[in-house]
Protein backbone atom coordinates (compact mmCIF):
# COMPACT_ATOMS: atom_id res chain seq x y z
CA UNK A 1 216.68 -82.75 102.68
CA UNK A 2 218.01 -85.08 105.57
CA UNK A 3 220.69 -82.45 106.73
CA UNK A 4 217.94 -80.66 107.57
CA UNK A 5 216.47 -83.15 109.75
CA UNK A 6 219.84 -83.30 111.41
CA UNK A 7 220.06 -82.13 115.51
CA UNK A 8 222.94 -79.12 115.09
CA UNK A 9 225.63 -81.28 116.76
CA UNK A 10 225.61 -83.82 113.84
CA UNK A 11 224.92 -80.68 111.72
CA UNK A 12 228.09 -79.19 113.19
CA UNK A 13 230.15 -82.65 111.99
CA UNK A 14 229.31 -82.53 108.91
CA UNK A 15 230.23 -78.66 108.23
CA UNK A 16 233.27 -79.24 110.32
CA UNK A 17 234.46 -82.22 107.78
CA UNK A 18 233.54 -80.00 104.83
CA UNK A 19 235.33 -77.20 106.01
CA UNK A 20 238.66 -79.11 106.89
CA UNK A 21 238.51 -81.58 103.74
CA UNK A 22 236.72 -79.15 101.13
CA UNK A 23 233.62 -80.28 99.42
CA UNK A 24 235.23 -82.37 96.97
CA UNK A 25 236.97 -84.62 99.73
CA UNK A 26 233.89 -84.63 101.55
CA UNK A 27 232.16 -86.15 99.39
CA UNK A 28 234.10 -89.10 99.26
CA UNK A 29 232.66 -90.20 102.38
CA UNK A 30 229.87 -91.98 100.72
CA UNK A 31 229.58 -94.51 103.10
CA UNK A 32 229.50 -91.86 106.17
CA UNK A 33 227.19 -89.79 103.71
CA UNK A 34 224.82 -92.80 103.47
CA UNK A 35 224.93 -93.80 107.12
CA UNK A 36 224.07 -90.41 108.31
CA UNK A 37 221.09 -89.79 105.89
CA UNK A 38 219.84 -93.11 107.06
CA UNK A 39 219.60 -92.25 110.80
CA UNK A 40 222.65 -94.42 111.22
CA UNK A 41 224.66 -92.31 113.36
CA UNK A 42 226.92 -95.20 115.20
CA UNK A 43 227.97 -96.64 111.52
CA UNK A 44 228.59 -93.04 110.50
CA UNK A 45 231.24 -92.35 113.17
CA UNK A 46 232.84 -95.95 112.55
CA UNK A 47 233.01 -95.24 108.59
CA UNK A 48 234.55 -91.95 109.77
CA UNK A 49 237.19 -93.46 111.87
CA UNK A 50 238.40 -95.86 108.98
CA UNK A 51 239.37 -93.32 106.57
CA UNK A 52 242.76 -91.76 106.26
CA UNK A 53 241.46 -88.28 107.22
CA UNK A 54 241.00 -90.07 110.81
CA UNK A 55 244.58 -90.85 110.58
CA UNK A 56 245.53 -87.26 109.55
CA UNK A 57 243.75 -85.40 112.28
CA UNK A 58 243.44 -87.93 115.24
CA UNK A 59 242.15 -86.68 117.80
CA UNK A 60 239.62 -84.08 115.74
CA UNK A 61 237.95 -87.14 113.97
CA UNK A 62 237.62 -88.86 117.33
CA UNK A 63 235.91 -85.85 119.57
CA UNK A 64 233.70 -85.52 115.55
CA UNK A 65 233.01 -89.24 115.79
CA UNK A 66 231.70 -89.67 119.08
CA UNK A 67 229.63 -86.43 118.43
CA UNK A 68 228.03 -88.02 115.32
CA UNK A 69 227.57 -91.31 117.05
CA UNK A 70 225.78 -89.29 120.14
CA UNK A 71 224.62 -86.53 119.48
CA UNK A 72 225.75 -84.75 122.14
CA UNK A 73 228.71 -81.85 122.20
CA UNK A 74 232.46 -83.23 123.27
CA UNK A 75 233.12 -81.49 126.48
């Protein structure tokens, strides 16, 4: 029910990191996946950056992480 809730940008995020790590890899991201259903957007895009997907994809997870922390669209 909280991805609902969600603005689309964080909406956006999410289905992005679903799409490029599957479901099953998504859900890893507990602590991103707790974070964001909390309304704890700046902790969500820190647990994102210290995972080794962040490392795989660089500069993806960064423009994703700053959208999740804002809430805004990378431009």
């Amino acid at each position: 029910p909280w991805f609902d809730a969600l603005d689309d940008v964080r909406k956006v995020v999410l289905i992005s990191m679903v799409f490029n790590l599957g479901f099953k890899g998504f859900i890893g991201f507990r602590r991103t996946i707790g974070a964001v259903s909390r309304g704890e957007f700046r902790d969500a895009a820190k647990f994102m950056l210290e995972s080794l997907w962040a490392k795989q994809v660089r500069n993806r997870a960064l423009e994703l992480s700053e959208m999740m922390a804002r809430g805004e669209w990378v431009k």
